[in-house]
Protein backbone atom coordinates (compact mmCIF):
# COMPACT_ATOMS: atom_id res chain seq x y z
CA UNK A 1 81.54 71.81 51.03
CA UNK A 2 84.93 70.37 52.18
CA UNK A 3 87.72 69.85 49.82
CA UNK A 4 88.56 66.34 49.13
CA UNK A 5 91.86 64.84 49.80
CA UNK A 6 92.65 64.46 46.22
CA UNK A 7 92.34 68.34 45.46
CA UNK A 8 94.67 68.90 48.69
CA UNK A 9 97.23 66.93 47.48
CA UNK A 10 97.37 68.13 44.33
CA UNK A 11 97.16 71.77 45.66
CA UNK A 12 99.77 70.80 48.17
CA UNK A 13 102.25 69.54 45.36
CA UNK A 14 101.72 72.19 43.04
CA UNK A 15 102.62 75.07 45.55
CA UNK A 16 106.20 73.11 46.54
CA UNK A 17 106.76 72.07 42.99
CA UNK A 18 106.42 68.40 43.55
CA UNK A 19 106.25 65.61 41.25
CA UNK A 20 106.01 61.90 41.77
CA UNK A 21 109.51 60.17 40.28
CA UNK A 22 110.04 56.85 40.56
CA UNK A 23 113.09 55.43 42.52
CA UNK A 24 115.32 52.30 42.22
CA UNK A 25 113.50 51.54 45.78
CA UNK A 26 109.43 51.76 43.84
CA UNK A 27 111.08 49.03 41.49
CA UNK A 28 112.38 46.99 44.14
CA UNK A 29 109.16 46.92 46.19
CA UNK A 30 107.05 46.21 43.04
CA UNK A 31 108.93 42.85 42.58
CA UNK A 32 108.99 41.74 46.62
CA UNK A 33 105.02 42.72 46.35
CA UNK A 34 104.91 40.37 42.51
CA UNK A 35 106.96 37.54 44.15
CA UNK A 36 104.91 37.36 46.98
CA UNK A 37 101.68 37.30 45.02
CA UNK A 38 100.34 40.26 46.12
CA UNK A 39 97.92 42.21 43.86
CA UNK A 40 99.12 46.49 44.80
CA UNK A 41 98.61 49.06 42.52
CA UNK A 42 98.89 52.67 43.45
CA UNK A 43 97.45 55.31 41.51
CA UNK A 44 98.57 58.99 40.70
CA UNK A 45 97.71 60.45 43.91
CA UNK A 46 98.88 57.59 46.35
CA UNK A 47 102.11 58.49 43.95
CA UNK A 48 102.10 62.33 45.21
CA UNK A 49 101.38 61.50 48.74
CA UNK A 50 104.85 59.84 48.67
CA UNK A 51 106.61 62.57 46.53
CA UNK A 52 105.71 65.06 48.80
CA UNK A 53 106.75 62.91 52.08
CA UNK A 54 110.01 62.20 50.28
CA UNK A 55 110.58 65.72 49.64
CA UNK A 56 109.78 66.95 53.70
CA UNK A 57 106.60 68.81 52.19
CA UNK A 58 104.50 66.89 54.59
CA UNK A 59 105.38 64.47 57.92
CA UNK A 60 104.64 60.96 58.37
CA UNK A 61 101.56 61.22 60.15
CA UNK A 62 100.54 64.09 57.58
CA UNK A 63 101.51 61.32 55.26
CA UNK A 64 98.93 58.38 56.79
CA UNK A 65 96.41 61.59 57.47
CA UNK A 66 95.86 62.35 53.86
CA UNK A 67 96.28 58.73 52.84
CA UNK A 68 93.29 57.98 54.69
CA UNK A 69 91.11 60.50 53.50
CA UNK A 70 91.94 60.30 50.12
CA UNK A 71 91.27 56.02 50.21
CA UNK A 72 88.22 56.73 52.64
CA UNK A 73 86.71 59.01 49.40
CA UNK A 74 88.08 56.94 46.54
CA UNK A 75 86.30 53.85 48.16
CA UNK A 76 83.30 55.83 49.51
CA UNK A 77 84.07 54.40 53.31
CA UNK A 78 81.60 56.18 55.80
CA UNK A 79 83.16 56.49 59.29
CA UNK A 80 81.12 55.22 61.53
């Protein structure tokens, strides 16, 4: 059985020492998002996925990559 996205993150942040901290720049974009009525919530592992591209533990496209696969299994999306 493959190992989901979540576990690979989690695995990922644990063997660089990464942790999620919130920046002056989360707060900022929480208010544009609120003033523009949006509705976005992240959760703990959408969190780490941006620790560890903050930190150079993982590129860009790494960063969209596991992104993906982690929504695509919290959401139960089949690819067609």
């Amino acid at each position: 059985m493959k190992t989901s996205a979540r576990t690979q993150i989690f695995a990922l942040a644990k063997s660089r020492g990464i942790r999620y901290q919130r920046l002056a720049d989360d707060e900022l974009a929480e208010v544009v998002t609120r003033l523009s009525d949006d509705d976005v919530t992240t959760d703990d592992v959408e969190d780490l996925v941006v620790a560890l591209k903050r930190s150079g533990a993982i590129s860009g496209s790494e960063m969209v990559d596991l992104l993906g696969q982690y929504l695509n299994e919290k959401y139960h999306v089949r690819s067609v």
